[in-house]
PDB file of N, CA and C in Angstrom:
ATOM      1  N   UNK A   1       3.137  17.590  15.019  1.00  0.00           N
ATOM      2  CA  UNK A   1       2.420  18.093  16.179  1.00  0.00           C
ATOM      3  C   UNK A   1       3.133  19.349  16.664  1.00  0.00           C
ATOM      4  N   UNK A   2       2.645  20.275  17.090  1.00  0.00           N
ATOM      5  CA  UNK A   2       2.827  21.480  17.776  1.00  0.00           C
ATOM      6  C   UNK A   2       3.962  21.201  18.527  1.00  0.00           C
ATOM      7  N   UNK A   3       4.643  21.707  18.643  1.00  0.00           N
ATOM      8  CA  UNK A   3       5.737  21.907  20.353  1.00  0.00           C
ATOM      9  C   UNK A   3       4.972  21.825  21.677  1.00  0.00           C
ATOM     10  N   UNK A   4       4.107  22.876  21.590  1.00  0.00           N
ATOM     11  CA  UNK A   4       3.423  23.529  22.603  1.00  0.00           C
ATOM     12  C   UNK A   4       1.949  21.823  22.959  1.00  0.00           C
ATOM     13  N   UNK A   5       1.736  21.484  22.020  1.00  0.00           N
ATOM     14  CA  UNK A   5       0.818  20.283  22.230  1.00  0.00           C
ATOM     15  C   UNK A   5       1.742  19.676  22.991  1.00  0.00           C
ATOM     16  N   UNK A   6       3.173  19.109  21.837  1.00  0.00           N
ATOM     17  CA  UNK A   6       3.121  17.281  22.428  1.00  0.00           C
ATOM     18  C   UNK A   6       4.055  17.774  24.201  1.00  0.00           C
ATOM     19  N   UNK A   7       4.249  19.259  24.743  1.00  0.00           N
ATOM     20  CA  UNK A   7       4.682  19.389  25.867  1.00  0.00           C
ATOM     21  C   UNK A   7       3.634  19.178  26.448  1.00  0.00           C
ATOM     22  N   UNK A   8       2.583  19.671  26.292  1.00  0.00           N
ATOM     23  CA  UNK A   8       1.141  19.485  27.021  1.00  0.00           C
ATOM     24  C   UNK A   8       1.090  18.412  27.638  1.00  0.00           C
ATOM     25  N   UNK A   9       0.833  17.054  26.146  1.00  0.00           N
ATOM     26  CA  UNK A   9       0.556  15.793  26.546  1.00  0.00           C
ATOM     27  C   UNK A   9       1.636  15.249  27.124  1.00  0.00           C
ATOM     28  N   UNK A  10       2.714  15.475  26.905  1.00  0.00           N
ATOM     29  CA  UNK A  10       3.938  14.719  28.568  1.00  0.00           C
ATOM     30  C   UNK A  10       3.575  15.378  29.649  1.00  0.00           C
ATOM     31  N   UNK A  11       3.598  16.036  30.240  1.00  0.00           N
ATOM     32  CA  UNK A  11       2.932  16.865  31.148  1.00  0.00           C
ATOM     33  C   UNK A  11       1.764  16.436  31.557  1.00  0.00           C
ATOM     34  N   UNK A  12       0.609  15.873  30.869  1.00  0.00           N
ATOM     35  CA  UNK A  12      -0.827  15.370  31.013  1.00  0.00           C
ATOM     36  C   UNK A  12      -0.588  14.228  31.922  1.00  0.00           C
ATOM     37  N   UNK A  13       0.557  13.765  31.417  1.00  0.00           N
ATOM     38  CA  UNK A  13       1.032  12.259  31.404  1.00  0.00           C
ATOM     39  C   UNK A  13       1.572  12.213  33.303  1.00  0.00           C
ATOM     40  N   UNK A  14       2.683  13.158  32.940  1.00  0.00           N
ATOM     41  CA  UNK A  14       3.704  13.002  34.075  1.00  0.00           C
ATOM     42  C   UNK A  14       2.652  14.001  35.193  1.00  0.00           C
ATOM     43  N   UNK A  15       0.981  14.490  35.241  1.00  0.00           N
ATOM     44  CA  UNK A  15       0.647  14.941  36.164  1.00  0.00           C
ATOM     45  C   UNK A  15       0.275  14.125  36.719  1.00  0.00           C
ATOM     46  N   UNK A  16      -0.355  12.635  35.957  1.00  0.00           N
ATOM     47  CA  UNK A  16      -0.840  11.699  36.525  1.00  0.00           C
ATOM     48  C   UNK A  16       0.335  10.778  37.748  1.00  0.00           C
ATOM     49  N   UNK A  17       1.064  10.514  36.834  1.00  0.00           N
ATOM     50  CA  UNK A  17       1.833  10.100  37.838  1.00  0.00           C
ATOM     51  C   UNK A  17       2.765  10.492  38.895  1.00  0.00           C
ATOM     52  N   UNK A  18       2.212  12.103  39.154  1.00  0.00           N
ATOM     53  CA  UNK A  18       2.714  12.564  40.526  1.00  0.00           C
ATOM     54  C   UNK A  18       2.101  11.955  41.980  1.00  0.00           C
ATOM     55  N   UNK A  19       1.191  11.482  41.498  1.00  0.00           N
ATOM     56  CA  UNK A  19       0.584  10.632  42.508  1.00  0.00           C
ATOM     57  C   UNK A  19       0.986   9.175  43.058  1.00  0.00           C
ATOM     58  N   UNK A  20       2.330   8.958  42.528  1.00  0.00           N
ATOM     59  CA  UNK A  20       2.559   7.816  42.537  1.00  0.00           C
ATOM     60  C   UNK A  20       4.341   7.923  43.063  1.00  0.00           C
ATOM     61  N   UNK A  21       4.900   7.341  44.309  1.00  0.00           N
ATOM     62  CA  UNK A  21       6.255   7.422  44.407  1.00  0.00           C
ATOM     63  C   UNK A  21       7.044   7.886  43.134  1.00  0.00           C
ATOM     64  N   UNK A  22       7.854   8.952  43.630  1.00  0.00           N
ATOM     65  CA  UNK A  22       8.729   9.918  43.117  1.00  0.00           C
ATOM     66  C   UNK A  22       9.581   8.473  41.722  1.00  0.00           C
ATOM     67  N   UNK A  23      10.100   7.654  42.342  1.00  0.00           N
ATOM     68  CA  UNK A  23      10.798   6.535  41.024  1.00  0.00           C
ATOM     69  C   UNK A  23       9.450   5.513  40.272  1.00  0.00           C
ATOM     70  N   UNK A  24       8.617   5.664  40.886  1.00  0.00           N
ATOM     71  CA  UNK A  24       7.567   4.568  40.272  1.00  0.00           C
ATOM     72  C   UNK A  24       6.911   5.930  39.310  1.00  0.00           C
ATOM     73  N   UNK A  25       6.607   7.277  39.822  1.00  0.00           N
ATOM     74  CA  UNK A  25       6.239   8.352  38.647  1.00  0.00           C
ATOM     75  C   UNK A  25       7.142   8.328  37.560  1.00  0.00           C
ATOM     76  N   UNK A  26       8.523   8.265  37.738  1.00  0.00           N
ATOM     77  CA  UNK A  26       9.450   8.313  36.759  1.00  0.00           C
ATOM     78  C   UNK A  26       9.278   7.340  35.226  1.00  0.00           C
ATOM     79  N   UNK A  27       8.979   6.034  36.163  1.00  0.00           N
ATOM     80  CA  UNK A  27       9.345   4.646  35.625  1.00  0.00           C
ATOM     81  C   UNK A  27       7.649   4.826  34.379  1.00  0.00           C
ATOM     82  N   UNK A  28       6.825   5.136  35.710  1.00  0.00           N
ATOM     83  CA  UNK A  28       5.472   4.744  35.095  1.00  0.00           C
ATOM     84  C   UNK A  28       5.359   6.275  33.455  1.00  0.00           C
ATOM     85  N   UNK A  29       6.101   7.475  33.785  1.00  0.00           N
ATOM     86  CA  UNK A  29       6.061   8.234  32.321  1.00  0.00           C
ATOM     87  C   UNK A  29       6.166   8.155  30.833  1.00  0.00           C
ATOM     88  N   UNK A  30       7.639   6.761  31.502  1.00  0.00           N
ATOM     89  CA  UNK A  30       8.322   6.080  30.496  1.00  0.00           C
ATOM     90  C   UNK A  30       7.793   5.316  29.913  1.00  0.00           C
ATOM     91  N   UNK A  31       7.080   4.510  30.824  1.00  0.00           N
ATOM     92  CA  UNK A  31       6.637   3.234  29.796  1.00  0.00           C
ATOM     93  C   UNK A  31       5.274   3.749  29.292  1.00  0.00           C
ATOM     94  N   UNK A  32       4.732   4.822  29.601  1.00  0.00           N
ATOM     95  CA  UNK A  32       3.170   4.899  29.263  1.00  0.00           C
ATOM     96  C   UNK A  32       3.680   5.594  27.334  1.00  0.00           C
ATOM     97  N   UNK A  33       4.466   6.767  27.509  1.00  0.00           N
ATOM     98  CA  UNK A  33       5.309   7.140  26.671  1.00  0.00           C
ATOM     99  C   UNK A  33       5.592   5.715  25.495  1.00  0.00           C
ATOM    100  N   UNK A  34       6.352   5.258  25.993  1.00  0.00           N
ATOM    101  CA  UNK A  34       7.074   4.122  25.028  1.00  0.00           C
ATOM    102  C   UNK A  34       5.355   2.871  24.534  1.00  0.00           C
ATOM    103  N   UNK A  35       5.150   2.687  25.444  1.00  0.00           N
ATOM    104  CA  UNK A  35       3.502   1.841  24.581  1.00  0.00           C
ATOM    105  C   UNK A  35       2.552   2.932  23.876  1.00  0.00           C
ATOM    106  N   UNK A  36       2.316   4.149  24.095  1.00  0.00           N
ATOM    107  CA  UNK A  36       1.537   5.149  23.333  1.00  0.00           C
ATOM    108  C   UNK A  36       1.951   6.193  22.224  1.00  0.00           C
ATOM    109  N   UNK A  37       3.321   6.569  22.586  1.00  0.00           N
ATOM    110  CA  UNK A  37       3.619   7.639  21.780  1.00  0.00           C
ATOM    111  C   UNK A  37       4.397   6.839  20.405  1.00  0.00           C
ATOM    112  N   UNK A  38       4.040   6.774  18.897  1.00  0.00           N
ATOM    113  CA  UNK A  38       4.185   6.568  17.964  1.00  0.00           C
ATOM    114  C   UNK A  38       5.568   7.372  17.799  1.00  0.00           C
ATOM    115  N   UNK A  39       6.447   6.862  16.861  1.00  0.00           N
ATOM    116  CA  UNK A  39       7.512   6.976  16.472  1.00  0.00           C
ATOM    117  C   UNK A  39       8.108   8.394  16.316  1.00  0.00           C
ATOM    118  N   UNK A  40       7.486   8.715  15.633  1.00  0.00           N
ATOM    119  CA  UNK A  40       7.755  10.081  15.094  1.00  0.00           C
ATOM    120  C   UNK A  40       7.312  11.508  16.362  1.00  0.00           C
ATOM    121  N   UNK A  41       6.423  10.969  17.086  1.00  0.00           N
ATOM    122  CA  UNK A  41       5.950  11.690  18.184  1.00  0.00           C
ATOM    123  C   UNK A  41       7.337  11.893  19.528  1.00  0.00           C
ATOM    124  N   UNK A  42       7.953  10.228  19.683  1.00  0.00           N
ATOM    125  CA  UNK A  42       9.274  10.126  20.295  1.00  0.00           C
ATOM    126  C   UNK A  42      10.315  10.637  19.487  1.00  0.00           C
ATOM    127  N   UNK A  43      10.366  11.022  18.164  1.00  0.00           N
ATOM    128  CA  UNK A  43      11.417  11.351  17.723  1.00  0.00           C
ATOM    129  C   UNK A  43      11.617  13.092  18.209  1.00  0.00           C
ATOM    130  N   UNK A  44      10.397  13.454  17.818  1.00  0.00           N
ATOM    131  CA  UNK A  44       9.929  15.004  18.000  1.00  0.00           C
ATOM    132  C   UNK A  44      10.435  15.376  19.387  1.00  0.00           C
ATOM    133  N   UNK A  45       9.764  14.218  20.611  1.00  0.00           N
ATOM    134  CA  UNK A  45      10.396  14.879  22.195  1.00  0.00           C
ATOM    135  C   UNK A  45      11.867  14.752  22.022  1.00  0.00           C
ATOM    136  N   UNK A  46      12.527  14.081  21.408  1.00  0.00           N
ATOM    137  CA  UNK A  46      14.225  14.141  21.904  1.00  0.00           C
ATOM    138  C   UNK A  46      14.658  15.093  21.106  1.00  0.00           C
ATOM    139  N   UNK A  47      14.261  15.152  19.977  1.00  0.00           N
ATOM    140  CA  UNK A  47      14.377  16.903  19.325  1.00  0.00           C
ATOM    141  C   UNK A  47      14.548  18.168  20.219  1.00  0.00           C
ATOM    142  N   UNK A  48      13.290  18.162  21.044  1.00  0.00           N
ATOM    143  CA  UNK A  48      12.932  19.197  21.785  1.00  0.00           C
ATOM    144  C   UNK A  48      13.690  19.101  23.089  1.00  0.00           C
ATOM    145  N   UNK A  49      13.851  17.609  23.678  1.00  0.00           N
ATOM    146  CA  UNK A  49      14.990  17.986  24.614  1.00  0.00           C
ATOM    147  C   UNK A  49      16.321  18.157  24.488  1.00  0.00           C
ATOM    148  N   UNK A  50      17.031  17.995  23.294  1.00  0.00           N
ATOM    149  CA  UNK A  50      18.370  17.887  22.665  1.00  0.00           C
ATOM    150  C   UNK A  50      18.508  19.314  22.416  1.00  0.00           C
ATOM    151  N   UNK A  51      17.120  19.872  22.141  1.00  0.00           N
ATOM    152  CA  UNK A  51      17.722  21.556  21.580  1.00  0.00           C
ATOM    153  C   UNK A  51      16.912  22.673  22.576  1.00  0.00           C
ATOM    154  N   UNK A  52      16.658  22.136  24.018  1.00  0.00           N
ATOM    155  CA  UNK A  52      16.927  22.380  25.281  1.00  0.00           C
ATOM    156  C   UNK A  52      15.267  23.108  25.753  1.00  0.00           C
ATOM    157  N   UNK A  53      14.450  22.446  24.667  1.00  0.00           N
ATOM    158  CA  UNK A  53      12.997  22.965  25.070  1.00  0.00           C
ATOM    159  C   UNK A  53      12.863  22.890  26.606  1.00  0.00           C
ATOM    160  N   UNK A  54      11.746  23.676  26.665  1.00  0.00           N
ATOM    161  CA  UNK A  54      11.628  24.651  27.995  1.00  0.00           C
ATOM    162  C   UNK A  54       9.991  24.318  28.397  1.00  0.00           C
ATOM    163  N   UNK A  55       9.517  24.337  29.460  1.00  0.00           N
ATOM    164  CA  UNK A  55       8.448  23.444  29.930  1.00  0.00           C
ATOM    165  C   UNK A  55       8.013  22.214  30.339  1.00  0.00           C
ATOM    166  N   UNK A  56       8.678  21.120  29.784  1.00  0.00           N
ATOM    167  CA  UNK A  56       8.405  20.242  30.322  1.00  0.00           C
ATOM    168  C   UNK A  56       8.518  19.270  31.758  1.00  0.00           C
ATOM    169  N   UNK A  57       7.488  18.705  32.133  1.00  0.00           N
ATOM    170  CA  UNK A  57       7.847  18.721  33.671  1.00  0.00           C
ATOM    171  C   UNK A  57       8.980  17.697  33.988  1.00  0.00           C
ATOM    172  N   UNK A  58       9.400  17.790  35.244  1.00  0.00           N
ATOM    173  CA  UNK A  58      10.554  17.236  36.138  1.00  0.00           C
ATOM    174  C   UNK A  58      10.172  15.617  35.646  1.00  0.00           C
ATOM    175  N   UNK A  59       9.385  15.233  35.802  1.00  0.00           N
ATOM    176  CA  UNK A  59       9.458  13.140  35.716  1.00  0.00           C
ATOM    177  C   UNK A  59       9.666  13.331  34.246  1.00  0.00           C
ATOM    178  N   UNK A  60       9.111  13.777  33.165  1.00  0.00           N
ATOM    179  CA  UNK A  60       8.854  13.627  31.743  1.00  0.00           C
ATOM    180  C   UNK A  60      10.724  14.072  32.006  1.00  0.00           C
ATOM    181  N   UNK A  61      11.406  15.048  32.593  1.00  0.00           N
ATOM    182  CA  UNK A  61      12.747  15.407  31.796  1.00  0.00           C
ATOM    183  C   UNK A  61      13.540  13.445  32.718  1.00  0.00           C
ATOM    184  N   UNK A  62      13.602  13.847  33.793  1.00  0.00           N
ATOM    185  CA  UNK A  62      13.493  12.395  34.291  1.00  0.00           C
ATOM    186  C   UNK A  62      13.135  11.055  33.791  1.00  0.00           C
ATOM    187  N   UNK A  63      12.145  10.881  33.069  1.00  0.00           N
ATOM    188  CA  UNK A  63      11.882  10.035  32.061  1.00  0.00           C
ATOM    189  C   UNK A  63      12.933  10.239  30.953  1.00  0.00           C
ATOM    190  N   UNK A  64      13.236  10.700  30.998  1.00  0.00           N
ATOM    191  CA  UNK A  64      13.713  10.910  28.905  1.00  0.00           C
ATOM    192  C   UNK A  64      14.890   9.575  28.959  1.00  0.00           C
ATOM    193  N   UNK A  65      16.120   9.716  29.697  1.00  0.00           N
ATOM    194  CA  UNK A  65      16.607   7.982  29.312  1.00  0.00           C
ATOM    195  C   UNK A  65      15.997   6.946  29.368  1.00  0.00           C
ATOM    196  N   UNK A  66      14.792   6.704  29.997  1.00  0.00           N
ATOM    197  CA  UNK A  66      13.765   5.464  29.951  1.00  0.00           C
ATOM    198  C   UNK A  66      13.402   5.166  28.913  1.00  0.00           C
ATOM    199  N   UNK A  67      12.897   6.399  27.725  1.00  0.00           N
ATOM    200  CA  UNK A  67      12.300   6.414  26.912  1.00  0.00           C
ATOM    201  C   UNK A  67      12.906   6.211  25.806  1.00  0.00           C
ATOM    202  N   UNK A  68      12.252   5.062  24.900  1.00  0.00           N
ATOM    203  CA  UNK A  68      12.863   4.506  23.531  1.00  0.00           C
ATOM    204  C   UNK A  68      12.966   5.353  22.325  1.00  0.00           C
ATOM    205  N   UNK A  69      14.625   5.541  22.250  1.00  0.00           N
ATOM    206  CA  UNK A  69      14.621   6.115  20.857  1.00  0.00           C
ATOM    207  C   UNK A  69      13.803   5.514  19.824  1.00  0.00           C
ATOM    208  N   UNK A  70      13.100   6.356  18.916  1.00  0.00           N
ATOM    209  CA  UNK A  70      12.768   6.053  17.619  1.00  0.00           C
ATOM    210  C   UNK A  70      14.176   5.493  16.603  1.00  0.00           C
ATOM    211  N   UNK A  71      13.520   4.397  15.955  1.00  0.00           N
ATOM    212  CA  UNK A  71      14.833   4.528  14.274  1.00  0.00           C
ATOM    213  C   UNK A  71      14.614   5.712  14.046  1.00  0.00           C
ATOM    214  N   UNK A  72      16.086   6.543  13.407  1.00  0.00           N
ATOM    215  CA  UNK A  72      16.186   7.245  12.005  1.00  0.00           C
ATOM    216  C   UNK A  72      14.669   7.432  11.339  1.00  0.00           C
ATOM    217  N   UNK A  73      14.609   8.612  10.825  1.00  0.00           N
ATOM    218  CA  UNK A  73      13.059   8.952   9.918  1.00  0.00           C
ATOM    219  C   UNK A  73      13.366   8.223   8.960  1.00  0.00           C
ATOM    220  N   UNK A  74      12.708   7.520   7.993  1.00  0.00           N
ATOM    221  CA  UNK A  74      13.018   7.326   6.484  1.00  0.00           C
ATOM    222  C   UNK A  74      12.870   8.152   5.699  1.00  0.00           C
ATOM    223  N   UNK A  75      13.501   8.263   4.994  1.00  0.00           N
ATOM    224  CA  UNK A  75      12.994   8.777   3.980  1.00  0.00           C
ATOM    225  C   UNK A  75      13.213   8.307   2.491  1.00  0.00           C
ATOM    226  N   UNK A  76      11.554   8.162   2.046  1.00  0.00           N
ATOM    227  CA  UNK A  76      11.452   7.703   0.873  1.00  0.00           C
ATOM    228  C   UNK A  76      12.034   8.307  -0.353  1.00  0.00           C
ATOM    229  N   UNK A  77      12.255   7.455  -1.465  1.00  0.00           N
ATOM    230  CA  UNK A  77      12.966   8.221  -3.098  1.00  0.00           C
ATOM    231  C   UNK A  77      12.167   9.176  -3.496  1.00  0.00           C
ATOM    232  N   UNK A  78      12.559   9.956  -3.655  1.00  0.00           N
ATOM    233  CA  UNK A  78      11.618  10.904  -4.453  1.00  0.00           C
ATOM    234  C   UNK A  78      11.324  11.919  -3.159  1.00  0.00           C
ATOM    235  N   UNK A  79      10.877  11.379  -2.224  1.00  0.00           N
ATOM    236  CA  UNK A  79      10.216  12.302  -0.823  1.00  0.00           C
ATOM    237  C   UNK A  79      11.022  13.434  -0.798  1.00  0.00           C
ATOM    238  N   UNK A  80      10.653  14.276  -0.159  1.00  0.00           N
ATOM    239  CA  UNK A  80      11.653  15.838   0.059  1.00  0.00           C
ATOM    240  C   UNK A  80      12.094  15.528   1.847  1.00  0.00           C
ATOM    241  N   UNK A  81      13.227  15.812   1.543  1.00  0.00           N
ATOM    242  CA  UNK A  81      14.193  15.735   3.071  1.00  0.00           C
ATOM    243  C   UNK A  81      13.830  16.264   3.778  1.00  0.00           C
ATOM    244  N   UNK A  82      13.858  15.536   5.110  1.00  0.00           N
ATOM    245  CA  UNK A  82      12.877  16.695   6.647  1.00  0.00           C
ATOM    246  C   UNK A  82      13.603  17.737   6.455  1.00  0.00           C
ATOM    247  N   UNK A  83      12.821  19.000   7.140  1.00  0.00           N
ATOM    248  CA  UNK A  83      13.283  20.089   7.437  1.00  0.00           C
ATOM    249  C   UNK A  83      13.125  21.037   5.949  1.00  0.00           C
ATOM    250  N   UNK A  84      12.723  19.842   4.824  1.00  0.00           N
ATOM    251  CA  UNK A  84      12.994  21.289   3.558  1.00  0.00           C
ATOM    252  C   UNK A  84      11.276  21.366   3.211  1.00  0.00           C
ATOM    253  N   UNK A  85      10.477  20.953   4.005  1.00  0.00           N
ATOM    254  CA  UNK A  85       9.029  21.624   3.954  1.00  0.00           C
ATOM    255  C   UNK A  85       8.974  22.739   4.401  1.00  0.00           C
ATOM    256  N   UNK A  86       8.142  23.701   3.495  1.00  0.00           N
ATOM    257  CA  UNK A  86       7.886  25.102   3.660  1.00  0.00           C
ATOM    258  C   UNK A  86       6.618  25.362   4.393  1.00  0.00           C
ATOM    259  N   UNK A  87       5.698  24.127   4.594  1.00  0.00           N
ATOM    260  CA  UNK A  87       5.024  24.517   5.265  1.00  0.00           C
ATOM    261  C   UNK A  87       4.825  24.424   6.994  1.00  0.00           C
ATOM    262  N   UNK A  88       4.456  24.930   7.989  1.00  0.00           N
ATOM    263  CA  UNK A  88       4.711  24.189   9.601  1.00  0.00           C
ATOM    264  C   UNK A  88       3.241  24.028   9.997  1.00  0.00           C
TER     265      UNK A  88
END
């Protein structure tokens, strides 16, 4: 997924729950995050906050210890190692 998307959709997320007490918005980012966002989608946001992406809103950065690390990617025999695809 895009950068620029999956910031979108935390953001989509954490606009909704501005409507909702400042720790219950927090709480509620996290868990909507952790039951919806598929593995690799959570792996991608801690990517982007680890290497200090820019945009995303205050509860979603607030959220981020709530939110369940993914396992390790696998990677299958034979498969080519993340990062050595040439295509984006």
């Amino acid at each position: 997924m895009s950068p620029d998307k999956l910031i979108y959709q935390a953001n989509q997320i954490a606009t909704f729950f501005h409507s909702k007490p400042h720790a219950e918005g927090v709480a509620g980012v996290a868990d909507h995050i952790n039951k919806f966002w598929e593995p690799r989608m959570r792996r991608q946001f801690f990517e982007m906050i680890s290497a200090g992406a820019k945009g995303f809103d205050e509860l979603v950065i607030e959220a981020a210890p709530a939110i369940r690390q993914p396992p390790p990617a696998e990677v299958l025999p034979g498969a080519p190692k993340a990062g050595s695809s040439s295509h984006h």
